[in-house]
Every structure is written in structure tokens, then in C-alpha cells.
N, C-alpha and C. Protein backbone atom coordinates (compact mmCIF):
# COMPACT_ATOMS: atom_id res chain seq x y z
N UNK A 1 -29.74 -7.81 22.67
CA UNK A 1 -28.53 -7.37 22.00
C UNK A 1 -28.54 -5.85 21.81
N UNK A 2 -29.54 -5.23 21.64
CA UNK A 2 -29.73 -3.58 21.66
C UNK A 2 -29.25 -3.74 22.72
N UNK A 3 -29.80 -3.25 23.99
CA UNK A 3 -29.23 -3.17 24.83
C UNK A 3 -28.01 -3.57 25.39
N UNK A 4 -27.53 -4.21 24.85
CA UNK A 4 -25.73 -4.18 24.88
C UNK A 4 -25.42 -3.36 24.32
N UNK A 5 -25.17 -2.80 22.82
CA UNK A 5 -25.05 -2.29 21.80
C UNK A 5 -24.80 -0.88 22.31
N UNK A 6 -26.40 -0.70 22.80
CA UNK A 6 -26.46 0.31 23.44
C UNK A 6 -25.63 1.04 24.50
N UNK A 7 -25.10 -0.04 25.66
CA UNK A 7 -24.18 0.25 26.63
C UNK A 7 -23.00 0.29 26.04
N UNK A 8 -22.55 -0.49 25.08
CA UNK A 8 -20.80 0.02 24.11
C UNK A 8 -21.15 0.96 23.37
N UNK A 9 -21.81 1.53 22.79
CA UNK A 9 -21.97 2.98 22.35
C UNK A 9 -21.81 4.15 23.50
N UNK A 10 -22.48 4.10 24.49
CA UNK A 10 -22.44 5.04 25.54
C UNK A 10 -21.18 4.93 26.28
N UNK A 11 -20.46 3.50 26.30
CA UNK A 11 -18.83 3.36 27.32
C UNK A 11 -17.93 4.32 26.28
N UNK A 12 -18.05 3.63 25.13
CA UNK A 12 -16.93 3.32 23.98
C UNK A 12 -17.04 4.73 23.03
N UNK A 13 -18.06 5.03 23.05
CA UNK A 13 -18.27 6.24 21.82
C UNK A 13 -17.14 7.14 21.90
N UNK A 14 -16.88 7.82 22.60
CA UNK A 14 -16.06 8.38 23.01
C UNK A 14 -14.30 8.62 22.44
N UNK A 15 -14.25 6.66 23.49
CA UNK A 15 -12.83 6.45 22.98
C UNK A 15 -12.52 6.15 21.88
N UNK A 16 -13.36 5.93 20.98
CA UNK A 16 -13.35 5.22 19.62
C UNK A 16 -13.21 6.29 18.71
N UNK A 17 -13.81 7.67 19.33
CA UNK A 17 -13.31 8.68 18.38
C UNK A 17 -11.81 8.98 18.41
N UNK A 18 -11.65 9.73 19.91
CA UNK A 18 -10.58 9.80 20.20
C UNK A 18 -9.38 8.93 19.86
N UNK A 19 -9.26 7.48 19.77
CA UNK A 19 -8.44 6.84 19.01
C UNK A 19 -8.58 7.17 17.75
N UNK A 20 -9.68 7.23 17.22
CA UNK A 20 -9.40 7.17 15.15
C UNK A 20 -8.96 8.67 15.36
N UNK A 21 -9.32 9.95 15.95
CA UNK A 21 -8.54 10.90 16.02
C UNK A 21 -6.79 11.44 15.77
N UNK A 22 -6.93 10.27 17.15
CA UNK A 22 -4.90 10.41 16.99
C UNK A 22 -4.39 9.79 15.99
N UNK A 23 -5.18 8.74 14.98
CA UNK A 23 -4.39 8.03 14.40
C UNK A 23 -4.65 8.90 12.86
N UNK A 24 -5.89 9.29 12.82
CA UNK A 24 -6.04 10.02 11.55
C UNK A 24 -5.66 11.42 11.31
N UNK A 25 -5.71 12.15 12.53
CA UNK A 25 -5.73 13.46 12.81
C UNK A 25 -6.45 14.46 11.51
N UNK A 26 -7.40 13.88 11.62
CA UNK A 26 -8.68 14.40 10.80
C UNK A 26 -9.83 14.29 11.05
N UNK A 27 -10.64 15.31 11.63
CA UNK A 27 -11.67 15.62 12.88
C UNK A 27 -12.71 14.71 11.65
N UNK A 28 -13.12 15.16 10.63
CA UNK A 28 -14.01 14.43 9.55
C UNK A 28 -13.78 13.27 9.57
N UNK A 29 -12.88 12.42 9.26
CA UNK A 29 -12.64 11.35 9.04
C UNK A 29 -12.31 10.30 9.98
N UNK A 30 -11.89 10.99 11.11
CA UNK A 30 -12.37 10.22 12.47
C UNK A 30 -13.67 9.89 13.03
N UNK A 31 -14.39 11.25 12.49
CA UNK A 31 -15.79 10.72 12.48
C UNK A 31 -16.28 10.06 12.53
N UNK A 32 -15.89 9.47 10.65
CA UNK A 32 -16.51 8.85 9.70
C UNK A 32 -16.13 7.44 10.45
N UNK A 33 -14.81 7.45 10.79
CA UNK A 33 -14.20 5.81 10.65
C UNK A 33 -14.99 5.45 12.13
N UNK A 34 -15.19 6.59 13.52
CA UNK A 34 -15.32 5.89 14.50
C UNK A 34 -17.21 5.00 14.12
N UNK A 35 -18.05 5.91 13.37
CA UNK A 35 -19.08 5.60 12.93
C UNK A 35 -19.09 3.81 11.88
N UNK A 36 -17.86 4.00 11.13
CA UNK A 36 -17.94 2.74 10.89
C UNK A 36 -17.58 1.48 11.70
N UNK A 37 -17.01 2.08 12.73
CA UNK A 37 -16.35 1.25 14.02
C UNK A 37 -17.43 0.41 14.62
N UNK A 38 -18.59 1.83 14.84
CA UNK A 38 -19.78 1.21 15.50
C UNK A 38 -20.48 -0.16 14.76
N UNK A 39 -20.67 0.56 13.47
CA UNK A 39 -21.48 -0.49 12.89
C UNK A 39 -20.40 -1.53 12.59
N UNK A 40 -19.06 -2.06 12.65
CA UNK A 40 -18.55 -2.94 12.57
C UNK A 40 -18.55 -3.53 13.97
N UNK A 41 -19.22 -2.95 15.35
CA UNK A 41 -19.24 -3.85 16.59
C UNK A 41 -20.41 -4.04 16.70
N UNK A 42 -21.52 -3.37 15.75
CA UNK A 42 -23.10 -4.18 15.67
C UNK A 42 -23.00 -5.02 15.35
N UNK A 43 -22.11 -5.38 13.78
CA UNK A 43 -22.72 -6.74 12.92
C UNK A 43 -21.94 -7.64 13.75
N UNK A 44 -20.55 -7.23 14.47
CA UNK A 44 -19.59 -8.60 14.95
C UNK A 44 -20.10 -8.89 16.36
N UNK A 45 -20.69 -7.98 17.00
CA UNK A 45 -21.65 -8.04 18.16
C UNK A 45 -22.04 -10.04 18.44
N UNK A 46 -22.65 -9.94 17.30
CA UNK A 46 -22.97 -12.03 17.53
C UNK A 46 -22.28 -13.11 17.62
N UNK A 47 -21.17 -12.65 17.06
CA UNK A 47 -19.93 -13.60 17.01
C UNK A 47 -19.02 -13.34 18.15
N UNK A 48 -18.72 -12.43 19.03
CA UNK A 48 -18.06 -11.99 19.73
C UNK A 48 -18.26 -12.95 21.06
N UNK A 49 -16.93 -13.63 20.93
CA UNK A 49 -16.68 -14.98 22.23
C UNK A 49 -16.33 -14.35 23.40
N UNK A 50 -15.74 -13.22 23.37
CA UNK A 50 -15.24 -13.21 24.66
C UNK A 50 -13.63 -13.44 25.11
N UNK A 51 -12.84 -13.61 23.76
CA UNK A 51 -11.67 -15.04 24.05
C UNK A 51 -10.83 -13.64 24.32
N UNK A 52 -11.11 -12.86 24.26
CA UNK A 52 -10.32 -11.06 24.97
C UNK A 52 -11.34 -10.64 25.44
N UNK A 53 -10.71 -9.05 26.02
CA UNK A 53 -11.97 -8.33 26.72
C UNK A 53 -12.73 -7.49 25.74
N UNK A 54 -13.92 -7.19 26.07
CA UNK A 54 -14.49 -6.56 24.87
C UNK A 54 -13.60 -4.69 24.38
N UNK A 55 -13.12 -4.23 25.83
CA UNK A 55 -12.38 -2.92 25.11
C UNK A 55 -11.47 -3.43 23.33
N UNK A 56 -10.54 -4.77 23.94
CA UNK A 56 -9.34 -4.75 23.52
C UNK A 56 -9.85 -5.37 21.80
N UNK A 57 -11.20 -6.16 21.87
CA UNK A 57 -11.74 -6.35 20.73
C UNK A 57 -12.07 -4.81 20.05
N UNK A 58 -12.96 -3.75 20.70
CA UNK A 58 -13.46 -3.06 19.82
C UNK A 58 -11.88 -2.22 19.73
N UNK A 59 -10.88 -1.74 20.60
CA UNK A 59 -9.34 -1.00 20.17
C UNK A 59 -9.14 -1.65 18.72
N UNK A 60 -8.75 -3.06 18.36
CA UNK A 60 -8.49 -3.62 17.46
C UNK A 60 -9.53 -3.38 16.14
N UNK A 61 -10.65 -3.59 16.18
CA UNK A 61 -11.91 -2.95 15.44
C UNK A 61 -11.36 -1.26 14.62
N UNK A 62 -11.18 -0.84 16.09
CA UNK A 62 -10.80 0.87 15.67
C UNK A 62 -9.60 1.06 14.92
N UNK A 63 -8.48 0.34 15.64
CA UNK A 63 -6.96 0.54 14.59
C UNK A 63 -7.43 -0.06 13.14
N UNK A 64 -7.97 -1.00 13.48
CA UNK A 64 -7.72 -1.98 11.55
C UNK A 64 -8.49 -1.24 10.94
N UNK A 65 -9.65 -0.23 11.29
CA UNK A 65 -10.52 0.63 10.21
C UNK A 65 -10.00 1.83 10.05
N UNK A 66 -9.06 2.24 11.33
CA UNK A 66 -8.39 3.66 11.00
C UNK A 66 -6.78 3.60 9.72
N UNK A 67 -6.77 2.30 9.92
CA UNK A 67 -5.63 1.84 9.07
C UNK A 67 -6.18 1.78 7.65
N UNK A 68 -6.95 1.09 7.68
CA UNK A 68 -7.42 0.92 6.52
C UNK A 68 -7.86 2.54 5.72
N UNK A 69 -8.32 3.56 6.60
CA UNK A 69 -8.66 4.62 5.99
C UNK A 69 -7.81 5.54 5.59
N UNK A 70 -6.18 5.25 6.20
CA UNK A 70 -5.28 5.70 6.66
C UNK A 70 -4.81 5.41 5.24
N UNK A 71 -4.67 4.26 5.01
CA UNK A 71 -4.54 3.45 3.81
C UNK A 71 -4.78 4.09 2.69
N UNK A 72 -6.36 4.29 2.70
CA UNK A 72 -7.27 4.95 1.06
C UNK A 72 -6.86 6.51 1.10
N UNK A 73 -6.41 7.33 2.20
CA UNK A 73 -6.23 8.71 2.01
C UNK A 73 -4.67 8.44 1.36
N UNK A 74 -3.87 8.01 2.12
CA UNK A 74 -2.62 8.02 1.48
C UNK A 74 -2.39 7.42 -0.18
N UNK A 75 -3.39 6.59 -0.66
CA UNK A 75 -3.42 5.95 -2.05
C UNK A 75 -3.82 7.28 -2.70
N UNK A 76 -4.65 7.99 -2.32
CA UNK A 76 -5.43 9.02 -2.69
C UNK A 76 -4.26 10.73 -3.00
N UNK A 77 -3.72 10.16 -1.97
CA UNK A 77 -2.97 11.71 -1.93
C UNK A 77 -1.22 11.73 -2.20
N UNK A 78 -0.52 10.68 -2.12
CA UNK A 78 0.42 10.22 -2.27
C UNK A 78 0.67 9.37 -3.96
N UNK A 79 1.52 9.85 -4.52
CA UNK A 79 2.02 9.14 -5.50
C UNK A 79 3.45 8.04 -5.07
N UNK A 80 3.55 7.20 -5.03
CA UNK A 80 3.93 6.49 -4.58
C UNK A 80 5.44 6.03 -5.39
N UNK A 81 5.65 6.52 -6.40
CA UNK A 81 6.63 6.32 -7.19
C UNK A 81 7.93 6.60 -7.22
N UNK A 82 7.35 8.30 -6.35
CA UNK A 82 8.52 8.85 -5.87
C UNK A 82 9.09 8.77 -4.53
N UNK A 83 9.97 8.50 -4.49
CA UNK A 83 10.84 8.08 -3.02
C UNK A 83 10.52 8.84 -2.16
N UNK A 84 10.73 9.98 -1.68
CA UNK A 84 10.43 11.16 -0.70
C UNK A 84 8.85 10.41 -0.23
N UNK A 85 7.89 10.82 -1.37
CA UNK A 85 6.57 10.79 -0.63
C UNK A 85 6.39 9.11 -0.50
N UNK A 86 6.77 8.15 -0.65
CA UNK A 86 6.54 6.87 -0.70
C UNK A 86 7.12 6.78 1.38
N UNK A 87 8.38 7.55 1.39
CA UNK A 87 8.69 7.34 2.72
C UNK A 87 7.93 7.92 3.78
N UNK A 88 7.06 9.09 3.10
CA UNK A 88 6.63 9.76 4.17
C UNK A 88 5.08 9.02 4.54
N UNK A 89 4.54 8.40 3.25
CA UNK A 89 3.33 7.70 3.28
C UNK A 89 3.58 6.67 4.48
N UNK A 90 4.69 5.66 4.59
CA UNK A 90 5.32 4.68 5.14
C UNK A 90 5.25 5.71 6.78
N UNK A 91 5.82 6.46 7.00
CA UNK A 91 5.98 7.01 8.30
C UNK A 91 4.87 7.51 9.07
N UNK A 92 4.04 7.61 8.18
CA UNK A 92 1.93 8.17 8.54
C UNK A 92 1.60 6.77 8.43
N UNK A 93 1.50 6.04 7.83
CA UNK A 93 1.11 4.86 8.06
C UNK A 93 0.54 3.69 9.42
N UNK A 94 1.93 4.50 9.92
CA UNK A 94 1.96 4.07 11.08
C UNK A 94 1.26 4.16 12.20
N UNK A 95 0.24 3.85 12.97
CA UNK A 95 -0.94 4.10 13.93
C UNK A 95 -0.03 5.15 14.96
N UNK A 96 -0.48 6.13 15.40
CA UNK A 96 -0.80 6.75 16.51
C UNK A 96 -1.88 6.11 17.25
N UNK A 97 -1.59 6.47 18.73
CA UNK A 97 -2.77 6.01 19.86
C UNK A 97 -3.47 6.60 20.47
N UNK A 98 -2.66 7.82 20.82
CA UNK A 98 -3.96 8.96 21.75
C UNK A 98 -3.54 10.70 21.39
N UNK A 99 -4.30 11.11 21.83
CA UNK A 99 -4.21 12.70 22.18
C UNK A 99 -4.17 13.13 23.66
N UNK A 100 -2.75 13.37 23.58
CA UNK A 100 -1.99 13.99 24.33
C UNK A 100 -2.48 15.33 25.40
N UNK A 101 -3.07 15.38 26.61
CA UNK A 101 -3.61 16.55 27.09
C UNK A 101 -3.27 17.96 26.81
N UNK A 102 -1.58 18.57 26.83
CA UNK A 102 -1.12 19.65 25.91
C UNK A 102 -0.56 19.37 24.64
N UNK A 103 -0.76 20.41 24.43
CA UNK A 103 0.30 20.75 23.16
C UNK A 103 1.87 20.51 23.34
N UNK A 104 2.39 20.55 24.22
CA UNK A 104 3.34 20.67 24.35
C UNK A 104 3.85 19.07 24.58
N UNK A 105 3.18 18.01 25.10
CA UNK A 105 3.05 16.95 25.52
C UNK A 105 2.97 16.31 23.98
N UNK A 106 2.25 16.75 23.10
CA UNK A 106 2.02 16.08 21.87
C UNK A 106 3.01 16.26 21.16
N UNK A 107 3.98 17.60 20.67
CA UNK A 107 4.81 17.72 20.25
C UNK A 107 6.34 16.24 21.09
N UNK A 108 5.95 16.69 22.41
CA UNK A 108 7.10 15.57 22.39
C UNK A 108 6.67 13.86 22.65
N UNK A 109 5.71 13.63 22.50
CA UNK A 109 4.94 12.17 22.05
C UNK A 109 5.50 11.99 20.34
N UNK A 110 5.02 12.59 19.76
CA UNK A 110 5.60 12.86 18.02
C UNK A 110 6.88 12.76 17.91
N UNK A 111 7.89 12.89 18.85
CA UNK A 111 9.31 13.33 18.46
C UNK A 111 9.67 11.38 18.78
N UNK A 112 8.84 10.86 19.29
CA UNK A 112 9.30 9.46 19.93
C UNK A 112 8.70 8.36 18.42
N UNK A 113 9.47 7.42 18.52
CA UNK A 113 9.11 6.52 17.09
C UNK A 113 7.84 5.92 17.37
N UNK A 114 6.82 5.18 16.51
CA UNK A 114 5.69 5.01 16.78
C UNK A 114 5.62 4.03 17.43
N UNK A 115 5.75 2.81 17.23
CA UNK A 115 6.42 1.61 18.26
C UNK A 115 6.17 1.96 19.79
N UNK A 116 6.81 3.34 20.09
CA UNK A 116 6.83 3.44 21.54
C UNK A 116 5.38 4.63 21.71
N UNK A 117 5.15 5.21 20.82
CA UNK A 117 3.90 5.81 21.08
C UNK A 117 2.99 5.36 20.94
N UNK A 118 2.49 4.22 20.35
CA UNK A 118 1.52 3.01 20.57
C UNK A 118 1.30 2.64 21.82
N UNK A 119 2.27 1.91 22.36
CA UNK A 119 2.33 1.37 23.84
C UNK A 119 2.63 2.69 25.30
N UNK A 120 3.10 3.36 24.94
CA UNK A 120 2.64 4.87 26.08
C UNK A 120 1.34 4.96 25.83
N UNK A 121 0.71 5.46 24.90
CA UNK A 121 -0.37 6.01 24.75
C UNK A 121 -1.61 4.48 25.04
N UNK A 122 -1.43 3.69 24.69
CA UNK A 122 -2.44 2.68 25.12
C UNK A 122 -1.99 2.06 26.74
N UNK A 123 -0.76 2.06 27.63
CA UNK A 123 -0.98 2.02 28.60
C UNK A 123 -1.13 3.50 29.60
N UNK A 124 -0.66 4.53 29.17
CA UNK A 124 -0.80 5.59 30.27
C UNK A 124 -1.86 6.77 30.02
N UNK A 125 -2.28 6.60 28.71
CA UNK A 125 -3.61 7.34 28.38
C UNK A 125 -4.94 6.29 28.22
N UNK A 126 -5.25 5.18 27.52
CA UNK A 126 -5.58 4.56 28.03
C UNK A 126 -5.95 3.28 29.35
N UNK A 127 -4.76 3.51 29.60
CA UNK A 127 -4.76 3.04 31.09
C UNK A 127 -5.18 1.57 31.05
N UNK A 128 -4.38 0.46 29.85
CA UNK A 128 -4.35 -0.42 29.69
C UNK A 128 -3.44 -1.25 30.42
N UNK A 129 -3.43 -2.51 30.63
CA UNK A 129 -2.32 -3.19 31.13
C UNK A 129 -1.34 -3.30 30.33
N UNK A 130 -0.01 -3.75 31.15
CA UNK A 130 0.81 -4.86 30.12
C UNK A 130 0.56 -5.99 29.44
N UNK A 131 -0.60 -6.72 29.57
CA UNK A 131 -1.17 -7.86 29.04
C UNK A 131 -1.89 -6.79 28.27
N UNK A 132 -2.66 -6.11 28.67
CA UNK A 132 -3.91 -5.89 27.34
C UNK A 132 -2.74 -5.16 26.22
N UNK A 133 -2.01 -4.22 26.20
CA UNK A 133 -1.37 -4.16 25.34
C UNK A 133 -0.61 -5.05 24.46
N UNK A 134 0.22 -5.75 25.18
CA UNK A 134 0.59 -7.02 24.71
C UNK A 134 -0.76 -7.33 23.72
N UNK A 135 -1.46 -7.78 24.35
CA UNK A 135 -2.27 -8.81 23.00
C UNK A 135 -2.60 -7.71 21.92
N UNK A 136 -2.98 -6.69 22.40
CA UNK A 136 -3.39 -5.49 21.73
C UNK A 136 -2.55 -4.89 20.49
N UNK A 137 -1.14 -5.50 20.76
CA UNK A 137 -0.48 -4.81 19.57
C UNK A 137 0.21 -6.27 19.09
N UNK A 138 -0.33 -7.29 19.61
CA UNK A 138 0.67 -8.11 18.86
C UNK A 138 1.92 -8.50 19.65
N UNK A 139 2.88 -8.22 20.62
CA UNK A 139 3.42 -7.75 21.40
C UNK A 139 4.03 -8.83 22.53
N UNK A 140 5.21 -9.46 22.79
CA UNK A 140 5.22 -10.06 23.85
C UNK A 140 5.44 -9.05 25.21
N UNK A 141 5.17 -9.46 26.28
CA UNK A 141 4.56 -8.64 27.24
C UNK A 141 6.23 -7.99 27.29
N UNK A 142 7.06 -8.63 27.71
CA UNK A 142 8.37 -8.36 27.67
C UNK A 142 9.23 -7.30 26.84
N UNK A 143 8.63 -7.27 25.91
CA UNK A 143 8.82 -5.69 24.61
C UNK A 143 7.89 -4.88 24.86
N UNK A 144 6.61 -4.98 25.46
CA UNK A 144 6.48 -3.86 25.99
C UNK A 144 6.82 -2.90 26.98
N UNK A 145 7.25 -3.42 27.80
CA UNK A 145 7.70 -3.05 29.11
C UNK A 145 9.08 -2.64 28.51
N UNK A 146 9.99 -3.09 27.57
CA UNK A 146 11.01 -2.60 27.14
C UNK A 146 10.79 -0.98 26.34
N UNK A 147 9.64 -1.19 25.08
CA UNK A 147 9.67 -0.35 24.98
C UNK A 147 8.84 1.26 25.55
N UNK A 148 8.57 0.66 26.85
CA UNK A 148 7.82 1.96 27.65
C UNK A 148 9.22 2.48 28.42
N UNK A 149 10.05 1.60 29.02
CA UNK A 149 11.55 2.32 29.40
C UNK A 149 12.17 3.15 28.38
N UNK A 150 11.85 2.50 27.73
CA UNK A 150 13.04 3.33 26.16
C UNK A 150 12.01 4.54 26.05
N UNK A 151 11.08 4.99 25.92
CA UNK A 151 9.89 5.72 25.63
C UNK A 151 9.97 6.87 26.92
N UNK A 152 9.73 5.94 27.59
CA UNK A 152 10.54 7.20 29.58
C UNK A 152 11.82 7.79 29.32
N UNK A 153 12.55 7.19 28.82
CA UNK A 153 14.35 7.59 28.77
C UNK A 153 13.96 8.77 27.89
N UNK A 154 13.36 8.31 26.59
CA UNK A 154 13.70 9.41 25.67
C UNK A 154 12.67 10.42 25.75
N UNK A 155 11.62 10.59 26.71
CA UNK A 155 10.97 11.72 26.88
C UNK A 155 11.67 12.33 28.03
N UNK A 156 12.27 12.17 28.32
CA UNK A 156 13.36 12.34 29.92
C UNK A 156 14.22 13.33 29.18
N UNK A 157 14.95 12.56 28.08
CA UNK A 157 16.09 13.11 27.51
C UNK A 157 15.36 14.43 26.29
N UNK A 158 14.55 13.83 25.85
CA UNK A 158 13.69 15.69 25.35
C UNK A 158 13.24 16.81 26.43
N UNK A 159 12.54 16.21 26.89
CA UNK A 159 12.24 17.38 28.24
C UNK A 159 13.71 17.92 28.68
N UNK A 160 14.55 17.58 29.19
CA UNK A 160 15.53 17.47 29.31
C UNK A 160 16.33 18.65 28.48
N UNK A 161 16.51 18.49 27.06
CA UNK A 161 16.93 19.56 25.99
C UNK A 161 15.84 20.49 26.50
N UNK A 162 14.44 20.58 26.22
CA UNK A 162 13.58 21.56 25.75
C UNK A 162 14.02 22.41 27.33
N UNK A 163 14.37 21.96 28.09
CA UNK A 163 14.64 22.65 29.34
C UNK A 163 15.72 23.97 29.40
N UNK A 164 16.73 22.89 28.62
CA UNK A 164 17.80 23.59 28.04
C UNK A 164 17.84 24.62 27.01
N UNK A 165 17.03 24.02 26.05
CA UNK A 165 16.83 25.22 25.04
C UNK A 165 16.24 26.29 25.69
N UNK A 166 15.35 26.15 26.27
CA UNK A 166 14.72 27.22 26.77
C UNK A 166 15.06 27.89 27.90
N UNK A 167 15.77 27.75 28.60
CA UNK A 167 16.16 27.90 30.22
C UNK A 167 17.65 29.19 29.06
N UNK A 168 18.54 28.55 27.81
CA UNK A 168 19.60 29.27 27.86
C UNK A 168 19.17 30.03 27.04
N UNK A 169 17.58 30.26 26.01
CA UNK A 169 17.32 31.61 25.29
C UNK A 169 16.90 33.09 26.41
């Protein structure tokens, strides 16, 4: 079992940051969470059937602990009473999936609702299927594929403006 352990630390280390990254966007605390990631695929390491693939087990591992941390910073930093920050807690809440190669690419990933930046970012940065996403988010395969069109259209239609904005300054 080390030696498994061992080989998903050396595949996975990596992506496991990089996901709690995009979702936390807090170099510390992605850290922290991808580190608890690990030791949450040591102890579940024994129980682990197989009944998915092991990426799409440890992805799921990574969102529910980045959520959860996502969770205790916003309890932490958010008063919740007041409407404004109660909505904005609600709108961070929401998982991000990857980091975007530019800057410029990230700004317009961000401008798209999360829904569709979940499923871009876990099929075209992770380079997941339509099935692994599907199971991956919960997802019938059929809404995903819907919302990666809607996700194409409307990065089409930003690029599109930013072309404009910039082409007529």
C-alpha cells in the first residue's frame, strides 16, 4: 500500500494543488488543504473499490476539502447577517476548477458563471471526459455538453467585445 500511496502522491501531487488553488486562490491554504487531501487518500486508500477511477475519487476528495475550507474562511471572515456580504460569501462558495494558463484567459474564465467553469476547466484543462465529469460533478452527461456550448458561446461573445473594446481605443 506505500507503494501505491507513493505513486498517487508523485501522479496527483501536483494536480491536487493546483485544483485546491483555483478553488481557494490562496497559495497557503491550498497548501494546507492539498496536504490534507493526501492524508485523506492515505486513510481512504483501504476502502477504495474502484466503483470510479481513482483520478475522479481523489478530484472529489479535493473539491469536498477545498469546500469545506472554503466554508471555515468564509464563517471566519464574512458576517453573514448582512445581505451584500451573505451574497458575496454564496458567490465564492462556489468551486472553481483550474488555473487558467494567462491572465488574460482567467479574467475571461471568471466573467463565465461557475456551473460552466467547473465543467471547461475539468474537461479542457483537465482533460477529463464527458462521463468523468458527469459523475464528477453530479451531472447528467447531457448538461454537460450543454453547458460547455453555452461556456464556448459566451467566451466567443467576450473575446469578441474585448476585441472590440480594444481594437476601437
Amino acid at each position: 500500500m506505500v507503494e501505491k500511496f507513493e505513486r498517487i502522491v508523485r501522479e496527483y501531487q501536483d494536480k491536487i494543488f493546483r485544483l485546491s488553488y483555483s478553488m481557494l486562490r490562496d497559495r497557503a491554504a491550498a497548501e494546507e488543504t492539498a496536504q490534507d487531501v493526501l492524508v485523506r487518500v492515505w486513510k481512504g486508500l483501504p476502502g477504495f473499490r474502484s466503483k470510479s477511477s481513482l483520478s475522479t475519487w481523489i478530484y472529489a476528495i479535493t473539491r469536498n476539502a477545498c469546500l469545506t475550507a472554503q466554508g471555515r474562511r468564509e464563517l471566519r471572515s464574512v458576517s453573514l447577517d448582512e445581505p451584500a456580504p451573505r451574497r458575496e460569501a454564496e458567490r465564492r462558495a462556489v468551486a472553481e476548477w483550474a488555473i487558467p494558463e494567462s491572465l488574460e484567459a482567467a479574467e475571461l474564465l471568471n466573467r463565465l458563471p461557475a456551473r460552466y467553469r467547473q465543467v471547461v476547466a475539468l474537461f479542457y484543462m483537465q482533460e477529463k471526459s464527458y462521463d468523468e465529469v458527469a459523475r464528477m460533478l453530479d451531472l447528467p452527461v447531457g448538461t454537460v455538453k450543454t453547458y460547455l456550448f453555452r461556456a464556448r458561446k459566451s467566451l466567443a461573445e467576450e473575446l469578441a467585445r474585448e476585441r472590440v473594446v480594444k481594437g476601437g481605443t
